[in-house]
Protein backbone atom coordinates (compact mmCIF):
# COMPACT_ATOMS: atom_id res chain seq x y z
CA UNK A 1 -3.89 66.78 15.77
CA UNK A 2 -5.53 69.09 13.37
CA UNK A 3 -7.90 68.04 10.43
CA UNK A 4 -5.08 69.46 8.00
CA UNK A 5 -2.50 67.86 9.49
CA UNK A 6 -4.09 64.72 8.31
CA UNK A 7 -5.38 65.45 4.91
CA UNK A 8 -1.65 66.69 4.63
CA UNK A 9 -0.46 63.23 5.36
CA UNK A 10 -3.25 61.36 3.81
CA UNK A 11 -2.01 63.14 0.43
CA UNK A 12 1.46 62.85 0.66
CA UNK A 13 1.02 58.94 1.22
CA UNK A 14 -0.89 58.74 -1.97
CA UNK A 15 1.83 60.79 -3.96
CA UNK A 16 4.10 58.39 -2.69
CA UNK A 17 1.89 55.57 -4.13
CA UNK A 18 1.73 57.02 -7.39
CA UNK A 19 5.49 57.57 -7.68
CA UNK A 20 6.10 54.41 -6.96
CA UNK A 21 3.84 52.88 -9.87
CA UNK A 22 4.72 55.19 -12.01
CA UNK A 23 8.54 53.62 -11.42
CA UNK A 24 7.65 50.31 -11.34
CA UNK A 25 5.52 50.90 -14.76
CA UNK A 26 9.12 52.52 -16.27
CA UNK A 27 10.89 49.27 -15.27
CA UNK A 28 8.80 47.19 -16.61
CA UNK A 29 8.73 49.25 -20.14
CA UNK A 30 12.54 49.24 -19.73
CA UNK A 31 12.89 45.76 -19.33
CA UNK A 32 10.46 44.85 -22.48
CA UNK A 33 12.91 47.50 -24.64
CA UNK A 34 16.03 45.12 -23.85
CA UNK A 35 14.53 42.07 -24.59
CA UNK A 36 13.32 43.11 -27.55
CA UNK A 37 16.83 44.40 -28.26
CA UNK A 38 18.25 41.31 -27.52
CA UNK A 39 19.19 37.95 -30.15
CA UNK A 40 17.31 35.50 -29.77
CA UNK A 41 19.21 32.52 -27.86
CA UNK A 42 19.29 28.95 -29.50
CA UNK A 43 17.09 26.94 -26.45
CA UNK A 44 16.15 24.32 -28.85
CA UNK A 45 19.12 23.08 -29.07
CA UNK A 46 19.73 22.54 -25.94
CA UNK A 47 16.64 20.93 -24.59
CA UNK A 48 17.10 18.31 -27.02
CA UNK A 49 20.09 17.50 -25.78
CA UNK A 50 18.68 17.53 -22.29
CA UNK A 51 16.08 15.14 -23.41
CA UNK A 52 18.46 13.03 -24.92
CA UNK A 53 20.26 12.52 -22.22
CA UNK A 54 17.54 12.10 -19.64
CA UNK A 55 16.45 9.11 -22.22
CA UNK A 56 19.88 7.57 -21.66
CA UNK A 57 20.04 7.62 -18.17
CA UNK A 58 16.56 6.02 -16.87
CA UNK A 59 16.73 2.26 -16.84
CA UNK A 60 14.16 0.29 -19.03
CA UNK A 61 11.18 -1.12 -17.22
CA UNK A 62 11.82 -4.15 -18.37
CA UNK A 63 14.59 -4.90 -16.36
CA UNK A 64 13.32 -2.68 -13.09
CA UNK A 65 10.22 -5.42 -13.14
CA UNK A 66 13.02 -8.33 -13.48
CA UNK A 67 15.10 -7.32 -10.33
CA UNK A 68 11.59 -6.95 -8.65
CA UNK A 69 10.30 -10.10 -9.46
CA UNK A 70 14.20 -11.59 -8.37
CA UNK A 71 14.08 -10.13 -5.36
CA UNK A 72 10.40 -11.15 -4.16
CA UNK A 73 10.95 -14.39 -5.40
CA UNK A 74 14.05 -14.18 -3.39
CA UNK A 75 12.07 -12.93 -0.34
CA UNK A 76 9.32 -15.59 -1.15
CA UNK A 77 12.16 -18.59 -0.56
CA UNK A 78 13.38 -16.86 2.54
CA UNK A 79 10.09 -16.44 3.86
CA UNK A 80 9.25 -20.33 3.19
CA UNK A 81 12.67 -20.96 4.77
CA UNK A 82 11.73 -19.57 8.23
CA UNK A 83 7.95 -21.38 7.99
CA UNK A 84 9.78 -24.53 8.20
CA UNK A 85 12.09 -23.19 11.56
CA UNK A 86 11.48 -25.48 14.52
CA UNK A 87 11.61 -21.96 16.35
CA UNK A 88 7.36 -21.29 15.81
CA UNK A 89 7.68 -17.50 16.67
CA UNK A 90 10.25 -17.45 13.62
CA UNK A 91 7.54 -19.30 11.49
CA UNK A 92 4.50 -17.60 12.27
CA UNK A 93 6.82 -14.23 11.63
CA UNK A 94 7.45 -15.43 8.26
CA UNK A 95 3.77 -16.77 7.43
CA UNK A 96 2.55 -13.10 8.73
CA UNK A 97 5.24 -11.44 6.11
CA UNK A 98 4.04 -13.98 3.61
CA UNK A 99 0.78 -12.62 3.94
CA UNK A 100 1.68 -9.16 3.37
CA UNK A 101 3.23 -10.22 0.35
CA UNK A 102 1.39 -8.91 -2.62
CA UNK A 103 2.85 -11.20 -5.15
CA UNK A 104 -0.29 -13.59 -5.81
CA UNK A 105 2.43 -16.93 -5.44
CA UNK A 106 2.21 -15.82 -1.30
CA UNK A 107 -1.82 -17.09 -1.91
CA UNK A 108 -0.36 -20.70 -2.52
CA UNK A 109 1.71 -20.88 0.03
CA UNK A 110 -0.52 -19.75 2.34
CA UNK A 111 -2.42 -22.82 1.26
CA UNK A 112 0.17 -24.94 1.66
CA UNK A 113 0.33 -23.46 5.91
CA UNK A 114 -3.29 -24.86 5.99
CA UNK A 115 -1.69 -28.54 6.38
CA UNK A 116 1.23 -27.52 8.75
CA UNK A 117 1.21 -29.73 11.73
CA UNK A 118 1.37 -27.19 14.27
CA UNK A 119 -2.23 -25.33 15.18
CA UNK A 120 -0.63 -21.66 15.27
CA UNK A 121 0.45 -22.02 12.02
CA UNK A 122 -2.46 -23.30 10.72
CA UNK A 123 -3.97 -20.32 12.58
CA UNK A 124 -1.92 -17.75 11.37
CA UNK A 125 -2.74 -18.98 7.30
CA UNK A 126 -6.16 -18.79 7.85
CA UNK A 127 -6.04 -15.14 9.29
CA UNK A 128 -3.60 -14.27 6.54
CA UNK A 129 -5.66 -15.95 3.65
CA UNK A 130 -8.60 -14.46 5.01
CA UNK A 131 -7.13 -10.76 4.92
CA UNK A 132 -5.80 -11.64 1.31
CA UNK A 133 -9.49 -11.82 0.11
CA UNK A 134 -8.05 -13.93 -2.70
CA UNK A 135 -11.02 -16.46 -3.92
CA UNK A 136 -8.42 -19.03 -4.73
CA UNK A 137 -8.49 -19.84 -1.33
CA UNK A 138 -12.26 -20.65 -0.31
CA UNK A 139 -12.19 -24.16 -1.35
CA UNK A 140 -8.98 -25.34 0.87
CA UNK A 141 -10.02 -22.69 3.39
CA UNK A 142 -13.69 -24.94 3.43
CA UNK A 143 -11.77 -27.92 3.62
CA UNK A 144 -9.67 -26.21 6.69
CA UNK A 145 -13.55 -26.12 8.26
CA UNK A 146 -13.07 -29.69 9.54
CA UNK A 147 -9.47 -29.17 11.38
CA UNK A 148 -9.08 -31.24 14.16
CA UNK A 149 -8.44 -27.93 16.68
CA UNK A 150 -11.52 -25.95 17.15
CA UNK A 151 -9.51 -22.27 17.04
CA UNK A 152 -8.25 -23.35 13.91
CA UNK A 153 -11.98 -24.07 12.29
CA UNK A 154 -13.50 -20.86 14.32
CA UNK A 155 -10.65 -18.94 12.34
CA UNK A 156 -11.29 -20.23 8.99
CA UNK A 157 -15.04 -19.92 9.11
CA UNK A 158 -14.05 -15.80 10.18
CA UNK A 159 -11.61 -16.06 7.02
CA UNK A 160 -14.67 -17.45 4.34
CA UNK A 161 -16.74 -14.33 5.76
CA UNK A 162 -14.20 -12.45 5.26
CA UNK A 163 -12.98 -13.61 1.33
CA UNK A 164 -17.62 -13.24 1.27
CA UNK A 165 -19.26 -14.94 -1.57
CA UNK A 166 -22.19 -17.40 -1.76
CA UNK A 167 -20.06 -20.57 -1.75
CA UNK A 168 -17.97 -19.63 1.28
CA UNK A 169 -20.76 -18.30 3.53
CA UNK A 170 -22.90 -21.54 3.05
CA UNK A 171 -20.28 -23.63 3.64
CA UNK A 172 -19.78 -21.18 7.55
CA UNK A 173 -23.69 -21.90 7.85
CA UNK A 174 -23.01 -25.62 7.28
CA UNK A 175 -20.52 -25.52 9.46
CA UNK A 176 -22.47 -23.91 11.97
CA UNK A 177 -25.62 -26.17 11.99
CA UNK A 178 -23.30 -28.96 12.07
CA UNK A 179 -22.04 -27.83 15.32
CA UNK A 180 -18.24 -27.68 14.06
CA UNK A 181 -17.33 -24.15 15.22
CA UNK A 182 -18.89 -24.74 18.97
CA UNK A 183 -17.30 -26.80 21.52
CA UNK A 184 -18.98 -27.67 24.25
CA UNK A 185 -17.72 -26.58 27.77
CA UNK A 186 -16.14 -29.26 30.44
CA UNK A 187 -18.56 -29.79 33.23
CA UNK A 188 -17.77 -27.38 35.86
CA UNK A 189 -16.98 -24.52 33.59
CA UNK A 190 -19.53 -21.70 33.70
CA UNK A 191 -19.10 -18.64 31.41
């Protein structure tokens, strides 16, 4: 190809360019004209209306927070249901749920696991109150310290540390130096 043979094209591509602003700025100036020409349309109107009904339609949050609260309480008794189930995988299920609860009443109950006869259960609270960080909890969770099954006391004292605070960490060192959370091994038994 030839030098003019470019230039040629190179200018004919930026005519093209120009024409097409120039058209685009014509439109535009076109379209300003009509609106200008146009009546102004009655949008207030209207949007109130919208508004009006928008109010009409969302539910207060008064009774939004009611059904909640119904239906966690609802969930709560269910829950408390199935921690009583002689079936223990059904109860430790429902003491896990309760746990993930985040209605505060789940803190109590919780508690109220701490005294369950069965060790898993007891278990299972501990981990749950521990998770919960609730401080409610330190002073049955240092009663929990002296449990008759060692897992049970080993998970408690890893619940105070977790919940932290000055009361529940000296009451793990207590623990501690009063040999509570170590067992010794059976003769025989080497680690």
């Amino acid at each position: 190809m030839s030098k003019t043979s470019d230039k040629s094209k190179k200018t004919t591509k930026s005519k093209a360019k120009k024409a097409t602003r120039k058209a685009g700025k014509s439109t535009k100036k076109a379209a300003k004209k009509t609106k200008a020409k146009q009546p102004p349309t009655k949008t207030k109107k209207t949007t109130t209306k919208k508004k009006t009904a928008t109010k009409k339609a969302k539910p207060s949050k008064k009774k939004s927070t009611e059904k909640s609260s119904v239906k966690t309480t609802q969930m709560i008794d269910e829950l408390l249901r199935e921690i009583r189930s002689d079936d223990e995988q059904i109860s430790l299920g429902a003491v896990d749920r309760l746990g993930q609860t985040e209605d505060p009443r789940a803190t109590s109950h919780l508690i109220e696991c701490l005294s369950d006869s069965r060790y898993m259960i007891r278990i299972y609270a501990a981990v749950q109150l521990g998770e919960r960080q609730d401080k409610v909890a330190v002073d049955p969770l240092i009663g929990a310290l002296y449990d008759e099954s060692l897992f049970v006391r080993q998970t408690v004292a890893g619940a105070l540390e977790n919940i932290g605070g000055s009361k529940a960490l000296k009451a793990v060192r207590k623990a501690e130096s009063e040999g509570l959370l170590l067992d010794e091994l059976p003769e025989g038994i080497r680690l």
